[in-house]
N, C-alpha and C. Protein backbone atom coordinates (compact mmCIF):
# COMPACT_ATOMS: atom_id res chain seq x y z
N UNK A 1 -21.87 -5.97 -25.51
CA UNK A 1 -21.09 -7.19 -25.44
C UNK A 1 -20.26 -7.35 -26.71
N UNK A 2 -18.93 -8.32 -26.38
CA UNK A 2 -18.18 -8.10 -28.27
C UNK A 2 -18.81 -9.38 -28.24
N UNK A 3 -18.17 -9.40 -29.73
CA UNK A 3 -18.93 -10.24 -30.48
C UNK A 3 -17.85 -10.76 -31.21
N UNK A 4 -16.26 -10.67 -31.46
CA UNK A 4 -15.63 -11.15 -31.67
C UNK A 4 -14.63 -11.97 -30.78
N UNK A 5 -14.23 -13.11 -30.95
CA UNK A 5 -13.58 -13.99 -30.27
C UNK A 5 -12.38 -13.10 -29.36
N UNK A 6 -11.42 -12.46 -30.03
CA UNK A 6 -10.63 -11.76 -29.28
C UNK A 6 -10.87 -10.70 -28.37
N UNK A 7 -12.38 -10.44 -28.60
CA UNK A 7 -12.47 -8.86 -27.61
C UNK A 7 -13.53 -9.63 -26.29
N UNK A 8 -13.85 -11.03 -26.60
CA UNK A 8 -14.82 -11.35 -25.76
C UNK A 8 -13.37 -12.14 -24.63
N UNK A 9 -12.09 -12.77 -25.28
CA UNK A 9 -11.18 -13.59 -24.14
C UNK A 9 -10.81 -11.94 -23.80
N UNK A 10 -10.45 -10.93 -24.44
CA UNK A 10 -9.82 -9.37 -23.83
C UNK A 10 -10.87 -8.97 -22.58
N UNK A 11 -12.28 -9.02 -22.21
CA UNK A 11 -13.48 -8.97 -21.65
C UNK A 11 -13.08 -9.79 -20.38
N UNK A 12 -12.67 -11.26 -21.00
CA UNK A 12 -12.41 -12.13 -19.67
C UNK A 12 -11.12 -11.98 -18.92
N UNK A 13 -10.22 -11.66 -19.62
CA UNK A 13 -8.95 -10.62 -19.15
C UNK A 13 -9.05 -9.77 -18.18
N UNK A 14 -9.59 -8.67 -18.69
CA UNK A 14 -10.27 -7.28 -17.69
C UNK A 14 -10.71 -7.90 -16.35
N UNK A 15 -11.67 -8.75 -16.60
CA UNK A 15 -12.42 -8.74 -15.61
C UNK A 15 -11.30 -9.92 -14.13
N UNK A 16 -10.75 -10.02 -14.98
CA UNK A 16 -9.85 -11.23 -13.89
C UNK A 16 -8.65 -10.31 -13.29
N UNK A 17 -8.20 -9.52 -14.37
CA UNK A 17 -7.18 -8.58 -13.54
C UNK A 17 -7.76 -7.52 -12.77
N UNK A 18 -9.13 -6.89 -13.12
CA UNK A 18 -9.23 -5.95 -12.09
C UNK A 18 -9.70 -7.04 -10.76
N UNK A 19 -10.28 -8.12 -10.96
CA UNK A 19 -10.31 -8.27 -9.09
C UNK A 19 -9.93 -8.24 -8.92
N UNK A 20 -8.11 -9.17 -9.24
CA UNK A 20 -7.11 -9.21 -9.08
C UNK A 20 -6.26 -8.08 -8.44
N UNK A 21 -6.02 -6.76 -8.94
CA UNK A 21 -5.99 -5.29 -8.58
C UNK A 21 -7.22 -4.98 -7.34
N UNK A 22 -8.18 -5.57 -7.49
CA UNK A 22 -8.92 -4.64 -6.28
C UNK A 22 -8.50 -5.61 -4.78
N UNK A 23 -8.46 -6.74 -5.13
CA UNK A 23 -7.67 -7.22 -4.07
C UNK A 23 -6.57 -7.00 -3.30
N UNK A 24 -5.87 -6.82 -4.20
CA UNK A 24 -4.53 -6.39 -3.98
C UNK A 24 -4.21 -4.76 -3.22
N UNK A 25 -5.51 -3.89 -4.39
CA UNK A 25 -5.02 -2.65 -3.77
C UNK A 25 -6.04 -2.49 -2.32
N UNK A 26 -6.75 -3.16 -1.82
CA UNK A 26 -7.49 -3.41 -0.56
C UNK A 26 -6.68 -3.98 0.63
N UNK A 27 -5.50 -5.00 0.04
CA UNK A 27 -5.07 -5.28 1.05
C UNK A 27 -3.97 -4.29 1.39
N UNK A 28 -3.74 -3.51 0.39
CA UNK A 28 -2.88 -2.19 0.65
C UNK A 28 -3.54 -1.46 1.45
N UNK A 29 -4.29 -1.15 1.36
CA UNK A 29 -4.94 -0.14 1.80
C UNK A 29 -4.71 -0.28 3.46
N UNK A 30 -5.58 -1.85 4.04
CA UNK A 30 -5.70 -2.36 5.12
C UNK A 30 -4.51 -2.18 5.53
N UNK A 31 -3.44 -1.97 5.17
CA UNK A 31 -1.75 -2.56 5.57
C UNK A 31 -1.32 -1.09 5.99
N UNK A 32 -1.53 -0.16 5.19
CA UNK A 32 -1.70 1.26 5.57
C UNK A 32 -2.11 1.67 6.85
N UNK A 33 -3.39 1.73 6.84
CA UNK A 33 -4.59 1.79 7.93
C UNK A 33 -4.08 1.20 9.39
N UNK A 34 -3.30 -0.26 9.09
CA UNK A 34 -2.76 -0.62 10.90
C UNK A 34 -1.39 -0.05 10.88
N UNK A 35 -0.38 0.24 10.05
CA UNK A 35 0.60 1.17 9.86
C UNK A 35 0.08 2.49 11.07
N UNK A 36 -1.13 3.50 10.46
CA UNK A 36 -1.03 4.43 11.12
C UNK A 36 -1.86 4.48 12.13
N UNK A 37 -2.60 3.47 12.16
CA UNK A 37 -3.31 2.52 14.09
C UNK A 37 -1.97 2.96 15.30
N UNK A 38 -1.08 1.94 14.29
CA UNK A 38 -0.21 1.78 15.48
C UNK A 38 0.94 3.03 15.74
N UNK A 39 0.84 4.13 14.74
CA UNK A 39 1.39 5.60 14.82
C UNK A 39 0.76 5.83 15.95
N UNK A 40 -0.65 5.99 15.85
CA UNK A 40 -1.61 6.64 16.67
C UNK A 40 -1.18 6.14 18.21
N UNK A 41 -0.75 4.54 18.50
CA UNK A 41 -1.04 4.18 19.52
C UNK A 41 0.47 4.49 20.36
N UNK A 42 1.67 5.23 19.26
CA UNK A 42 2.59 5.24 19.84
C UNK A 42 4.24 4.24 20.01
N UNK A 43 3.60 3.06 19.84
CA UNK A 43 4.52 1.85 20.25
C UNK A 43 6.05 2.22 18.42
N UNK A 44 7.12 2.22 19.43
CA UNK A 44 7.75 2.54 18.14
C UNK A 44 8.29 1.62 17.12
N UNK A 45 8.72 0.80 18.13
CA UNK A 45 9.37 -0.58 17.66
C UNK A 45 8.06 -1.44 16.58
N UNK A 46 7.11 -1.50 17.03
CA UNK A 46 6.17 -2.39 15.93
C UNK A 46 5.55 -0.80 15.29
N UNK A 47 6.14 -0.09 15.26
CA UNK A 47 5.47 1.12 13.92
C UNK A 47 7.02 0.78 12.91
N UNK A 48 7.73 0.47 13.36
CA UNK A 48 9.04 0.20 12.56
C UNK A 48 8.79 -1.02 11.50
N UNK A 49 8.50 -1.86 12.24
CA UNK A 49 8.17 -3.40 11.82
C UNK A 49 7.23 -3.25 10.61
N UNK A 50 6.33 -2.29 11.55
CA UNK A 50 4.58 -2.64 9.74
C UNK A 50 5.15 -1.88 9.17
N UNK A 51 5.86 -0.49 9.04
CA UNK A 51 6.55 0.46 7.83
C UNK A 51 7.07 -0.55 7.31
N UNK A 52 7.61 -1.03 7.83
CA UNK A 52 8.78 -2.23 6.78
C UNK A 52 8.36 -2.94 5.86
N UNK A 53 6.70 -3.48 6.47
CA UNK A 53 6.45 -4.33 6.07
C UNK A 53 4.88 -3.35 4.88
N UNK A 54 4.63 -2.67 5.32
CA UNK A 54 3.92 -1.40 4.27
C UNK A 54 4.65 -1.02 3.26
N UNK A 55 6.25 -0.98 3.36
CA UNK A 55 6.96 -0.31 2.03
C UNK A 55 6.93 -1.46 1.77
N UNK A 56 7.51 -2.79 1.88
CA UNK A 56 7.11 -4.24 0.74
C UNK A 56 6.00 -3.97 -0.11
N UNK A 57 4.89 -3.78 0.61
CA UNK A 57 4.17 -4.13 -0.24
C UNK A 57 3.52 -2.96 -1.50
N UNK A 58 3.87 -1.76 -0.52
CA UNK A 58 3.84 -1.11 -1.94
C UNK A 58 4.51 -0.70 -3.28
N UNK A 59 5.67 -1.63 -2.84
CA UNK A 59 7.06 -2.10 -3.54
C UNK A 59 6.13 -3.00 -4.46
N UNK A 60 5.85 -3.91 -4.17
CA UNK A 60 5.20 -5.34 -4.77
C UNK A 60 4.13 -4.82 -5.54
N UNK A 61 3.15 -3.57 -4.95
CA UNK A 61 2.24 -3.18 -5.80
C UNK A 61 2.70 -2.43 -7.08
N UNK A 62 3.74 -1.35 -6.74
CA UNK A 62 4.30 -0.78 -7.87
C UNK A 62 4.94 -1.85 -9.04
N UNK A 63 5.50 -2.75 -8.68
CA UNK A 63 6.12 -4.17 -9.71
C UNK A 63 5.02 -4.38 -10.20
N UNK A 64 3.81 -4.55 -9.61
CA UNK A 64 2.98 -5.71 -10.64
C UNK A 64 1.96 -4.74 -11.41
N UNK A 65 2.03 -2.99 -11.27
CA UNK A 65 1.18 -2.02 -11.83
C UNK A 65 0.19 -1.82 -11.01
N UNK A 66 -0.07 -2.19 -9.99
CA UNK A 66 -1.66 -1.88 -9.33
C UNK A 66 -1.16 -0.62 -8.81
N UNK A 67 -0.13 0.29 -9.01
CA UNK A 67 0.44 1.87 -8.26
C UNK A 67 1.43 1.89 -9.33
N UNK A 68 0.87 3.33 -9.70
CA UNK A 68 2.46 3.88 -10.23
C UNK A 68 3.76 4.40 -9.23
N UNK A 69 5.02 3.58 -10.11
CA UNK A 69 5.78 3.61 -9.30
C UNK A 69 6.44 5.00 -8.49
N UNK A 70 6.00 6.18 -8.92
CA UNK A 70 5.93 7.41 -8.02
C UNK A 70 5.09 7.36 -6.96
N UNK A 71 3.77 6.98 -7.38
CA UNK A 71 3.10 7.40 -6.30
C UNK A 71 3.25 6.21 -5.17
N UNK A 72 3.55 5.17 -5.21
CA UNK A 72 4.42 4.33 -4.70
C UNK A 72 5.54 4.94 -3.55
N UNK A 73 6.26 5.88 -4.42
CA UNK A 73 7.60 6.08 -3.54
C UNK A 73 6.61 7.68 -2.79
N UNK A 74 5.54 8.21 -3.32
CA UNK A 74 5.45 9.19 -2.73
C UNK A 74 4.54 8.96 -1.56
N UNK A 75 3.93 7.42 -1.33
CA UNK A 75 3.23 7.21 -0.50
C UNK A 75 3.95 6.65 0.78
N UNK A 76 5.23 6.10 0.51
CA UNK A 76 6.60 5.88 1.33
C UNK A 76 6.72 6.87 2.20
N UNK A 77 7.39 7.80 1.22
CA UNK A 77 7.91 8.97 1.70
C UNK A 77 7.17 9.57 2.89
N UNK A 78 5.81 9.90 2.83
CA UNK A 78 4.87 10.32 3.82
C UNK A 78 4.66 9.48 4.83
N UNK A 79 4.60 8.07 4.86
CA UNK A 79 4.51 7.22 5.96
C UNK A 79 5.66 7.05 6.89
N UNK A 80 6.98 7.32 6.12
CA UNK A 80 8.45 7.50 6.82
C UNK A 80 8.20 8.51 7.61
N UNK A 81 7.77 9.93 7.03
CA UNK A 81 7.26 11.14 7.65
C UNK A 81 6.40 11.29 8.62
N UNK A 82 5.59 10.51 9.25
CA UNK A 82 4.87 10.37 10.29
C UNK A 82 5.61 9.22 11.31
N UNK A 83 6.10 8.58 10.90
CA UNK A 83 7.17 7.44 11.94
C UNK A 83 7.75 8.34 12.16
N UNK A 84 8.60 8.90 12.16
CA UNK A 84 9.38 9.79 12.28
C UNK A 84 9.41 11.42 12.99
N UNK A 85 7.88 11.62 12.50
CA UNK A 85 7.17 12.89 13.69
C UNK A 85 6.86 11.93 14.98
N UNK A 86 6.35 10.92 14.77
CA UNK A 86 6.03 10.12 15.93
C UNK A 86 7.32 10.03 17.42
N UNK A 87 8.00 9.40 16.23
CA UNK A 87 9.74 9.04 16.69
C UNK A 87 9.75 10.64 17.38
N UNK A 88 9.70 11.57 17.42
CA UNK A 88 10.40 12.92 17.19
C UNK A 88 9.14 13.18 18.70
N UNK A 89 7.55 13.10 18.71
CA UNK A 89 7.13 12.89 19.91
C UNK A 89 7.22 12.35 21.05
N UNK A 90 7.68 11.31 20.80
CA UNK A 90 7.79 10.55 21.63
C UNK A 90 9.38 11.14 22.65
N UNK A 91 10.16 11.17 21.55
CA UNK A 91 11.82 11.81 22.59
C UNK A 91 11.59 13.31 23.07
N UNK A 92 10.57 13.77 22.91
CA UNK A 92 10.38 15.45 23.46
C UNK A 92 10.00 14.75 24.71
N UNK A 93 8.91 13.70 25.40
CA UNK A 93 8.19 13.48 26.09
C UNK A 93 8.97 13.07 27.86
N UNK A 94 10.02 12.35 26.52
CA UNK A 94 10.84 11.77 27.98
C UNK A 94 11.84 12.70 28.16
């Protein structure tokens, strides 16, 4: 435990930003996860919609530091990449 005034409010710091971060990067996560639900299920138009709404937020995560902003754009990049194989299944079909 510190024992000095500044390392014990730095202690209460930590501990408020990482929930803060684990929250945040959980609800990423979740936002991901129905992203590629709804790959799986096909529908193109609402796989368009949550990408949209999946790059916000890992936009928002990279701004506030809970992702570096590469791995940010490199986690984009791959989710575009499966909309897009999807997109690309789906027009062979018909």
């Amino acid at each position: 435990m510190p024992t000095m005034k500044s390392a014990k409010k730095r202690l209460r710091q930590n501990i408020k930003l990482n929930l803060r971060n684990r929250s945040h990067r959980s609800a990423l996560k979740t936002q991901i996860k129905d992203f590629l639900g709804i790959v799986k299920a096909g529908t193109v138009q609402a796989a368009e919609e949550k990408l949209r709404l999946t790059m916000k937020k890992l936009d928002k995560a990279a701004a506030k530091g809970i992702l570096h902003k590469k791995t940010a754009s490199r986690r984009k990049s791959r989710l575009t990449l499966k909309l897009n194989q999807m997109k690309a299944t789906t027009q062979q079909k018909t």
